[in-house]
Protein backbone atom coordinates (compact mmCIF):
# COMPACT_ATOMS: atom_id res chain seq x y z
CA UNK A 1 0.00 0.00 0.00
CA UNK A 2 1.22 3.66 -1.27
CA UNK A 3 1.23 5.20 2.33
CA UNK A 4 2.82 8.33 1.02
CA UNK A 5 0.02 8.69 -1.35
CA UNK A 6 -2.53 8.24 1.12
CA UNK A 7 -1.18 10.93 3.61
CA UNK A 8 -1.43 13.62 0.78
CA UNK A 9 -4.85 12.52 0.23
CA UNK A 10 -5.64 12.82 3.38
CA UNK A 11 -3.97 16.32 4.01
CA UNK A 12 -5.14 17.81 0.79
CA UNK A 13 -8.54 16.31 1.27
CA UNK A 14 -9.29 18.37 4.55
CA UNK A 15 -7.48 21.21 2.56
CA UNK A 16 -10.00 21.79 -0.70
CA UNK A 17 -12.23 20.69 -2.96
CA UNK A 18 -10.03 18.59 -5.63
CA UNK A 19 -6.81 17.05 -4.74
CA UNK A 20 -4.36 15.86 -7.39
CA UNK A 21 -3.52 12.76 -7.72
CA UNK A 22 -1.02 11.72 -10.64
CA UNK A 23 -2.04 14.64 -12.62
CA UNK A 24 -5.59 13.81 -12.56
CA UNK A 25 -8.27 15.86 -9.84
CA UNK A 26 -10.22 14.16 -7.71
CA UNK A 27 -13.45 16.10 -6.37
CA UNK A 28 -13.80 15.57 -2.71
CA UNK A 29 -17.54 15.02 -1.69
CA UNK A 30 -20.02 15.80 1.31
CA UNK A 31 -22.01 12.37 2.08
CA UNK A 32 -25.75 13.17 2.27
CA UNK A 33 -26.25 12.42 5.96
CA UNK A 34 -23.22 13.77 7.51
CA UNK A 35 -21.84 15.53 5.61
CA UNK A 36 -18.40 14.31 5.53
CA UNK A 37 -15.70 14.95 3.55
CA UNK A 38 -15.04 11.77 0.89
CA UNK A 39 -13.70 10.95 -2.38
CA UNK A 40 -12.62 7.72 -4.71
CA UNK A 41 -9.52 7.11 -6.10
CA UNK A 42 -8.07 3.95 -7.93
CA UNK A 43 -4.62 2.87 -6.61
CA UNK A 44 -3.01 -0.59 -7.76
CA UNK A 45 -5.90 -1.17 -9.95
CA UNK A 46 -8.15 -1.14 -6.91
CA UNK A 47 -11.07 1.87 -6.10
CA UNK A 48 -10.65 3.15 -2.81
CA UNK A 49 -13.06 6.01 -0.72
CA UNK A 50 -11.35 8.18 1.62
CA UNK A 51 -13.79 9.27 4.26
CA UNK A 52 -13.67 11.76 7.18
CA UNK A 53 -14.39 10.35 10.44
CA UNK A 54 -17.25 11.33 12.13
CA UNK A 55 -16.77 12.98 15.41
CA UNK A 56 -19.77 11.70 16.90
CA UNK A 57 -18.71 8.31 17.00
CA UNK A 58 -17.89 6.51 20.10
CA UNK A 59 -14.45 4.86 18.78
CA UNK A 60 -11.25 5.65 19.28
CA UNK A 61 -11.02 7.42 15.71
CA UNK A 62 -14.36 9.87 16.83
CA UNK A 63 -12.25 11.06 20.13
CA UNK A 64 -9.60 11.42 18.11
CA UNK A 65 -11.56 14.05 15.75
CA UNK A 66 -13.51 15.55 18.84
CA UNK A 67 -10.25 16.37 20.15
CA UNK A 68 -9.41 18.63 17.08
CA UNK A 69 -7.28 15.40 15.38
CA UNK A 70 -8.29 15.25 11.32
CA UNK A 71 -9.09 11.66 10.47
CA UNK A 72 -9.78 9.74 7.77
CA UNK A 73 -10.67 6.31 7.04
CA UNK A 74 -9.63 4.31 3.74
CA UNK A 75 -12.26 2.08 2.49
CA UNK A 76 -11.94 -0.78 -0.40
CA UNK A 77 -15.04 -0.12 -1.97
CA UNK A 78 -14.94 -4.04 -3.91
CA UNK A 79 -14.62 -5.62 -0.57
CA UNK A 80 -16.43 -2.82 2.15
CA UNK A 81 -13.32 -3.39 4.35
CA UNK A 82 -11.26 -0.18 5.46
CA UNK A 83 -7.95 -0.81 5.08
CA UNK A 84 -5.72 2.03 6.64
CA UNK A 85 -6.72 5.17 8.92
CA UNK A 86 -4.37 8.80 8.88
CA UNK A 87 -4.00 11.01 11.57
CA UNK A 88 -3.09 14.15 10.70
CA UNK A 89 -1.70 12.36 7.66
CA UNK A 90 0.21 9.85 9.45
CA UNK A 91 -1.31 6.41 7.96
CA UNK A 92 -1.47 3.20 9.86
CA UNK A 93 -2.91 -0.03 7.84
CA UNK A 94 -5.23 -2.13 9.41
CA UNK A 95 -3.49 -5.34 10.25
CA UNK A 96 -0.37 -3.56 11.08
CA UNK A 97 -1.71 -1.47 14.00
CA UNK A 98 0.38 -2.06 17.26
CA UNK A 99 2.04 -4.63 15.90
CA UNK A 100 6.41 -4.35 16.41
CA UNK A 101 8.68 -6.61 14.23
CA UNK A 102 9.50 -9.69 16.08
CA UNK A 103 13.57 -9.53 17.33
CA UNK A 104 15.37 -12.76 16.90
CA UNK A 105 16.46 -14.19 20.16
């Protein structure tokens, strides 16, 4: 996963309207019901959504946003799964969250 390109999606994203990905513009979206911040892109063949975290949510990413942090979630769209959260545009992938390489003893 492109974890550079994800963190300047994320910090352009809370920055504007289109962010450039490639040389190609992405619009960045309001849902309907929360109006969050979101857009699609395609990396590695795959669509993605970037969405803004709502701050009303009782998870650790909502306290996070109530206490001023910008986050975003990356979703898969094929497979629904999110697959990597930034922080003020420091990405951690799901599955690698918390986890230290092993030393050899």
């Amino acid at each position: 996963m492109n974890t550079e390109m994800l963190s300047h999606l994320a910090k352009h994203m809370k920055a504007g309207n289109r962010v450039e990905i490639d040389g190609k513009l992405f619009e960045v979206k309001r849902t309907s019901s929360q109006r969050l911040k979101t857009l699609r892109f395609v990396m590695g063949g795959r669509e993605y959504q970037v969405i803004e975290q709502n701050p009303e949510k009782p998870s650790r990413w909502g306290q996070l946003a109530r206490k001023g942090h910008h986050v975003v979630q990356f979703r898969d769209v094929m497979t629904g799964k999110y697959v990597a959260v930034a922080i003020d545009g420091e990405v951690k992938e799901y599955g690698k969250l918390g986890k230290e390489p092993r030393s050899k003893s």
